[in-house]
Every structure is written in structure tokens, then in C-alpha cells.
Protein backbone atom coordinates (compact mmCIF):
# COMPACT_ATOMS: atom_id res chain seq x y z
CA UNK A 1 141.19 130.90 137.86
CA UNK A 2 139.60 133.04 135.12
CA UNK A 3 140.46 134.28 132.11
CA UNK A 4 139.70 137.99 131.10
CA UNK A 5 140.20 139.88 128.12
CA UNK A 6 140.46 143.50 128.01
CA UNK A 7 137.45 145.25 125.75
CA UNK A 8 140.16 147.77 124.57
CA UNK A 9 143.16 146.41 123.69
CA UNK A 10 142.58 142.47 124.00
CA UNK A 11 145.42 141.65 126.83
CA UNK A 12 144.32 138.55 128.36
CA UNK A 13 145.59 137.68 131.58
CA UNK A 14 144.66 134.90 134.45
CA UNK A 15 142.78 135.82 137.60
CA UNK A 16 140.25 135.99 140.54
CA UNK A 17 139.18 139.10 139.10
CA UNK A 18 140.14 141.66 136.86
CA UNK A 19 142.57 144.43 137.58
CA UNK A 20 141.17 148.21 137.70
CA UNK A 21 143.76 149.37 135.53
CA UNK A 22 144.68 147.24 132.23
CA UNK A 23 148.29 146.27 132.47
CA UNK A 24 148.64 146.40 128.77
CA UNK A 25 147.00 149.76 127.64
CA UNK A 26 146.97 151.73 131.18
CA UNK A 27 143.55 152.40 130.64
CA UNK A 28 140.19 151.66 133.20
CA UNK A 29 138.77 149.38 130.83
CA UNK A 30 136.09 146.92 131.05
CA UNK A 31 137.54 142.56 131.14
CA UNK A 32 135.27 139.98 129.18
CA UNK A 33 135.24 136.64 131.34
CA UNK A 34 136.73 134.27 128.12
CA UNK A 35 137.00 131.33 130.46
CA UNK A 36 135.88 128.57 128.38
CA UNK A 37 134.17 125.60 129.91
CA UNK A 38 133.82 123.80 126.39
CA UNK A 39 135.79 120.56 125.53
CA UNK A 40 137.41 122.27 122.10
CA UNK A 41 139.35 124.38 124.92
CA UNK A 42 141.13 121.61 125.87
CA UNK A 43 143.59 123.48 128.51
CA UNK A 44 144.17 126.34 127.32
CA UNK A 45 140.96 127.53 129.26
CA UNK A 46 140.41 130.70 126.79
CA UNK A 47 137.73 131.03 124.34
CA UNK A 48 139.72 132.64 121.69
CA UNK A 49 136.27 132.80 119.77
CA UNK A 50 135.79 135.62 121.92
């Protein structure tokens, strides 16, 4: 799974891909891929950096 963030409002959500629609704002907004492949992660699997 990946983890996007919306460029608008930050909701973060878990997914094969991003929605069209954010389910937060109700806006077509663009998701960041914050999956983070970095040990520091641990499992939480989001870059929060980002």
C-alpha cells in the first residue's frame, strides 16, 4: 500500500492510488506519495517530514 498526502489540505490516507476527489477537502487536488522506505519510519510507513 501507499501513503498519499493531499497538496491542499494534508489528509493522508492508505492506497493503490489516490482518489480523484480528496475525501477531506472535496477538492481535485494533487496526492504526494509520503510512503517512506527509511528505517526511522519504523511502521508507520509515512514520511511525516513531508
Amino acid at each position: 500500500m501507499t501513503e498519499w498526502k493531499c497538496s491542499d489540505c494534508g489528509y493522508s490516507m492508505s492506497g493503490d492510488k489516490p482518489p480523484e476527489v480528496c475525501p477531506s477537502c472535496q477538492h481535485k487536488c494533487e496526492f504526494i506519495d509520503v510512503t517512506c522506505y527509511i528505517p526511522e519510519c519504523k511502521e508507520e510507513g509515512r514520511d511525516y517530514r513531508l
